[in-house]
C-alpha atoms as a PDB file:
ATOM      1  CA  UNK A   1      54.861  29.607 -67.859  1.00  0.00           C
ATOM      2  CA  UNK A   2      54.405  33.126 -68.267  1.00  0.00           C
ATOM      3  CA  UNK A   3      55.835  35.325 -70.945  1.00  0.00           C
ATOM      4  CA  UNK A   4      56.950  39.388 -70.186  1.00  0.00           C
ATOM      5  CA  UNK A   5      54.072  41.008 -70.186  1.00  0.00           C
ATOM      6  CA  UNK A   6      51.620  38.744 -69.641  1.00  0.00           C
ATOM      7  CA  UNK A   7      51.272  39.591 -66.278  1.00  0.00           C
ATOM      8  CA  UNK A   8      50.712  42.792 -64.771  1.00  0.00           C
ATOM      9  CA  UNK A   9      52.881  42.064 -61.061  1.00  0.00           C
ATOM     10  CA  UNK A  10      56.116  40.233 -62.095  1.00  0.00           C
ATOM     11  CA  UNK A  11      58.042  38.456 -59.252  1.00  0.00           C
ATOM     12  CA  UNK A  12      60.585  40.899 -57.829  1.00  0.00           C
ATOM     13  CA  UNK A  13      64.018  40.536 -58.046  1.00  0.00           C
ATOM     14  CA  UNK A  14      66.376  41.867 -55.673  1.00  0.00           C
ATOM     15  CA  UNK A  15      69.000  42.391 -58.218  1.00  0.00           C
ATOM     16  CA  UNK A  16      69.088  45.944 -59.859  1.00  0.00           C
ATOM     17  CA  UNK A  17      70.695  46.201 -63.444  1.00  0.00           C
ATOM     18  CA  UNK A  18      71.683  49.741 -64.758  1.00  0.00           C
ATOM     19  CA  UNK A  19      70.691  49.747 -68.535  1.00  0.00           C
ATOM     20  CA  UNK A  20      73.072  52.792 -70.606  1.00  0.00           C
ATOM     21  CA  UNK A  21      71.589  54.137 -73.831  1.00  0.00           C
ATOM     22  CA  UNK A  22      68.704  55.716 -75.643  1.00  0.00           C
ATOM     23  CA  UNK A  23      66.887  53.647 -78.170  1.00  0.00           C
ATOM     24  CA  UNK A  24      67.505  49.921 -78.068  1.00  0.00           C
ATOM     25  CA  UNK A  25      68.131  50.401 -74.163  1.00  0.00           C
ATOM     26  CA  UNK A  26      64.468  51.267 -73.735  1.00  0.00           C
ATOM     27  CA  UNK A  27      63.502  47.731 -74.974  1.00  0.00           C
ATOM     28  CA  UNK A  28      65.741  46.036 -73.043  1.00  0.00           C
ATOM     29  CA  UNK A  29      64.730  47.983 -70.041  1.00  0.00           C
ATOM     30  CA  UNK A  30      61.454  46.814 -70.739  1.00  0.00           C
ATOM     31  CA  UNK A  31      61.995  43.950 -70.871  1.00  0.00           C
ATOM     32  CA  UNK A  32      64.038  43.435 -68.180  1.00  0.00           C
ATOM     33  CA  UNK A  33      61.706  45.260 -65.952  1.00  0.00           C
ATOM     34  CA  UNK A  34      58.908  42.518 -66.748  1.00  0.00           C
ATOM     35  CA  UNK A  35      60.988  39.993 -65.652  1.00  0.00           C
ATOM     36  CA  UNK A  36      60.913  41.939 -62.122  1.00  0.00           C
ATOM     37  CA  UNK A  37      64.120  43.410 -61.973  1.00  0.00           C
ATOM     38  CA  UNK A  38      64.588  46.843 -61.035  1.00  0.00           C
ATOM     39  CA  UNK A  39      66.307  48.994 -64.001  1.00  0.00           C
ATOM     40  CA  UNK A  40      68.317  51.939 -64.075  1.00  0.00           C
ATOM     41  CA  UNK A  41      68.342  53.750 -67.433  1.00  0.00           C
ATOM     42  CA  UNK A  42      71.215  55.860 -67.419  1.00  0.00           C
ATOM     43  CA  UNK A  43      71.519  58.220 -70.390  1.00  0.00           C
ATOM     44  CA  UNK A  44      74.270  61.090 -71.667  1.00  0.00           C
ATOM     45  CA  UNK A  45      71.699  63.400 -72.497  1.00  0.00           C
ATOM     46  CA  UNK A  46      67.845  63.581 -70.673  1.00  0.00           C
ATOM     47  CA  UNK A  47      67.179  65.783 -72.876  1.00  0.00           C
ATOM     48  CA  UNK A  48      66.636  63.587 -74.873  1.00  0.00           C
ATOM     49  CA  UNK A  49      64.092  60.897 -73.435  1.00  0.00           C
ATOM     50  CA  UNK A  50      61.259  62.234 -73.774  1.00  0.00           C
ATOM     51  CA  UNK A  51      57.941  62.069 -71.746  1.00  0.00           C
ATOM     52  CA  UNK A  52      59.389  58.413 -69.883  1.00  0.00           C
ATOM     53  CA  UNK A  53      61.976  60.761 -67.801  1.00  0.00           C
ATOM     54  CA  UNK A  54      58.414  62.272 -66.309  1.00  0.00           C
ATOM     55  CA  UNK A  55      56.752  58.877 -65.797  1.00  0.00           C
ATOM     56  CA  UNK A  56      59.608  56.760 -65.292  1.00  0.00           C
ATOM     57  CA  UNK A  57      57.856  54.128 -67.323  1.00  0.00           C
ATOM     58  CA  UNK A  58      58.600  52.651 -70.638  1.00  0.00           C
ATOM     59  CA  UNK A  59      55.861  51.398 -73.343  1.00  0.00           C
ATOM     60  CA  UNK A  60      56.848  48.153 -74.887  1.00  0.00           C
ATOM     61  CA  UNK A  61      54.952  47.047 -78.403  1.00  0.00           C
ATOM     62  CA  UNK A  62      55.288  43.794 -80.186  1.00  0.00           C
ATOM     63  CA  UNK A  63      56.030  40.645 -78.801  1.00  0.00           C
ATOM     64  CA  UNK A  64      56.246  42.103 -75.370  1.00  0.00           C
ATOM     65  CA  UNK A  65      53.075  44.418 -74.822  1.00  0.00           C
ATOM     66  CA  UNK A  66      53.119  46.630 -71.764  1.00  0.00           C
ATOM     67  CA  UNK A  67      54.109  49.693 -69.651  1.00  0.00           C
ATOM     68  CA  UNK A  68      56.853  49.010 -67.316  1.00  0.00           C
ATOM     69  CA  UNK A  69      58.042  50.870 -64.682  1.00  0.00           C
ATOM     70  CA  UNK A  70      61.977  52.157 -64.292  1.00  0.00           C
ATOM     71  CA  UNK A  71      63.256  53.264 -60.687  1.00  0.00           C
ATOM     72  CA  UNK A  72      65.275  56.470 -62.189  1.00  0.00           C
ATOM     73  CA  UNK A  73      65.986  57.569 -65.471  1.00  0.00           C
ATOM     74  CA  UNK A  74      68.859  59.636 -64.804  1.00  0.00           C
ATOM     75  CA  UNK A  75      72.599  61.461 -66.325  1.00  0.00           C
ATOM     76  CA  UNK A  76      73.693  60.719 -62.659  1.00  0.00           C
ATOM     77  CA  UNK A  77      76.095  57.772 -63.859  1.00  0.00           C
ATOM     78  CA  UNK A  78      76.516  57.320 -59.331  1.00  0.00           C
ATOM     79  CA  UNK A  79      73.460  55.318 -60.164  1.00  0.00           C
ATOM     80  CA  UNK A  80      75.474  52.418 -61.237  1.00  0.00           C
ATOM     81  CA  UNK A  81      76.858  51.977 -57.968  1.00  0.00           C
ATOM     82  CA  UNK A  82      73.305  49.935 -56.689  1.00  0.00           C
ATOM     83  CA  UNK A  83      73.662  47.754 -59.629  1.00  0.00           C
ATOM     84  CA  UNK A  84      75.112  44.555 -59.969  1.00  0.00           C
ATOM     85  CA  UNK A  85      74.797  44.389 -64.161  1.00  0.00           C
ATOM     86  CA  UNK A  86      75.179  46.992 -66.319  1.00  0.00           C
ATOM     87  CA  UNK A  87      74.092  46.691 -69.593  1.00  0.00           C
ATOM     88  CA  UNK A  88      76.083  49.031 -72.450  1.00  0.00           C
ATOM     89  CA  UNK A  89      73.504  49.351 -74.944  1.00  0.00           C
ATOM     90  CA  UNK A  90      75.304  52.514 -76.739  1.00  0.00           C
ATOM     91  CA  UNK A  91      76.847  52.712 -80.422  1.00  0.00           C
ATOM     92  CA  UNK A  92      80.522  52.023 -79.880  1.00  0.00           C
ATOM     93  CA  UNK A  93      81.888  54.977 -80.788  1.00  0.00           C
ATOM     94  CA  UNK A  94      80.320  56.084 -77.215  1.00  0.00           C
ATOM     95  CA  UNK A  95      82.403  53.694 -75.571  1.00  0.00           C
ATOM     96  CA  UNK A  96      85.212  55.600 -74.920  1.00  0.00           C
ATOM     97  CA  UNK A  97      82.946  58.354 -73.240  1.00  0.00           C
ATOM     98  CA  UNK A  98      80.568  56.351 -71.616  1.00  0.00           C
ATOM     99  CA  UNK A  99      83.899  53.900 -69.900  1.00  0.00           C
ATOM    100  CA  UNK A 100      84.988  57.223 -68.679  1.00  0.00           C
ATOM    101  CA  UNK A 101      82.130  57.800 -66.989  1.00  0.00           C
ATOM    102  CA  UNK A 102      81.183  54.601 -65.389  1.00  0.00           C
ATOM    103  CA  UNK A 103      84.682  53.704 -64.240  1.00  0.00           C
ATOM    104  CA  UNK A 104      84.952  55.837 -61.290  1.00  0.00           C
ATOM    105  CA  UNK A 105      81.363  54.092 -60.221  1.00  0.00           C
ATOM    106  CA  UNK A 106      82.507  50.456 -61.368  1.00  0.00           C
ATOM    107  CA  UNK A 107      84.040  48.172 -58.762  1.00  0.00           C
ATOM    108  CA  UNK A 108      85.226  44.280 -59.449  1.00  0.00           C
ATOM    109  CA  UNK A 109      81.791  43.503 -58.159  1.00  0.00           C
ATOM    110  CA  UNK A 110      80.109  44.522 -61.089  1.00  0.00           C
ATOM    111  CA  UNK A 111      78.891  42.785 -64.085  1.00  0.00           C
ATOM    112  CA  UNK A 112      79.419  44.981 -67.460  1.00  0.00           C
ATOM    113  CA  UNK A 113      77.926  43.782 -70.759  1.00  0.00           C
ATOM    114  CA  UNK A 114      78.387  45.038 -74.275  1.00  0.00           C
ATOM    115  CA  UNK A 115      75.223  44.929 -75.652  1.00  0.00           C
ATOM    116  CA  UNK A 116      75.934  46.164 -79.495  1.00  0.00           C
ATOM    117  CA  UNK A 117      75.174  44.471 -82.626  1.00  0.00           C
ATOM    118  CA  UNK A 118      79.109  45.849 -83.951  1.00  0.00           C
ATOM    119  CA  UNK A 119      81.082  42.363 -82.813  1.00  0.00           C
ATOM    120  CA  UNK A 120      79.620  42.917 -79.398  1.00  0.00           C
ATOM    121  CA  UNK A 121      81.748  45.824 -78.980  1.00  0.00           C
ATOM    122  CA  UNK A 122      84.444  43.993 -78.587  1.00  0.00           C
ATOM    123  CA  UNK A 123      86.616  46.237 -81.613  1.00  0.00           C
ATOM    124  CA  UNK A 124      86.229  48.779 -79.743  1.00  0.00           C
ATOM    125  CA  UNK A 125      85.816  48.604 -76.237  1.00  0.00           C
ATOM    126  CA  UNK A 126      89.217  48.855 -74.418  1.00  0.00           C
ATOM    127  CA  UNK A 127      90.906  46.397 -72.546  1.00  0.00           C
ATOM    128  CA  UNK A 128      90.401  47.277 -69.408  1.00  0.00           C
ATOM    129  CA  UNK A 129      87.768  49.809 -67.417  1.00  0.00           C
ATOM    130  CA  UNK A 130      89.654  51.556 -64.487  1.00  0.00           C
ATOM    131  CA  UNK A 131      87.001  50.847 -61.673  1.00  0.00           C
ATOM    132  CA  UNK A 132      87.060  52.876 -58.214  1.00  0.00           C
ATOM    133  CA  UNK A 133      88.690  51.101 -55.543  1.00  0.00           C
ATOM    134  CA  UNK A 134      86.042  50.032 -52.372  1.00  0.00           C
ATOM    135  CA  UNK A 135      86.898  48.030 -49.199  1.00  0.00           C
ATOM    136  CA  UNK A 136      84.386  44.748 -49.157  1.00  0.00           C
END
């Protein structure tokens, strides 16, 4: 079996995951990404990431070794919208921001994990996300 990384041309996945956050959201965009899925990272500030907003890559070091691509890297939180998963990798303290700007994107089709080491976010994440409304 292969391990991330360990190959250069994962098998594609039709499933695209949105990945929000800075820091710990690169890794798991990495990682995800070597398991072939195609990853949104969707940020509040690109400003703030650095040389990967050029490349739309990501540089993983440690147990998983490798530069893996990204499809956008973008503020533009309409992204979400493609993706089945989305992955909240932010502090929660963001939550309350970052729910406001995903809900009008979310519909009851999507998939949204709290991905924080704080009681999985669940303290402070609210009850409920108002989603947009779409016909199926």
């Amino acid at each position: 079996m292969t391990r991330p990384g360990e190959s250069d041309s994962p098998t594609p996945r039709t499933e695209q995951i949105a990945v929000v956050g800075g820091g710990s959201a690169r890794a798991l965009a990495a990682w995800l990404s070597a398991e072939g899925y195609g990853v949104r990272l969707l940020v509040r500030d690109a400003a703030k990431t650095g040389p990967i907003r050029r490349t739309r890559t990501v540089r993983a070091i440690g147990r998983l070794e490798g530069v893996y691509p990204l499809q956008a890297i973008t503020e533009d939180w309409r992204a979400a919208t493609e993706c089945t998963t989305i992955f909240l990798t932010t502090p929660t303290g963001a939550y309350p921001e970052v729910v406001a700007r995903l809900g009008p994107h979310l519909s009851e089709q999507h998939t949204l994990v709290l991905f924080s080491g704080k009681l999985a976010g669940s303290v402070a994440s609210p009850t409920s996300v108002p989603c947009a409304t779409r016909s199926p």
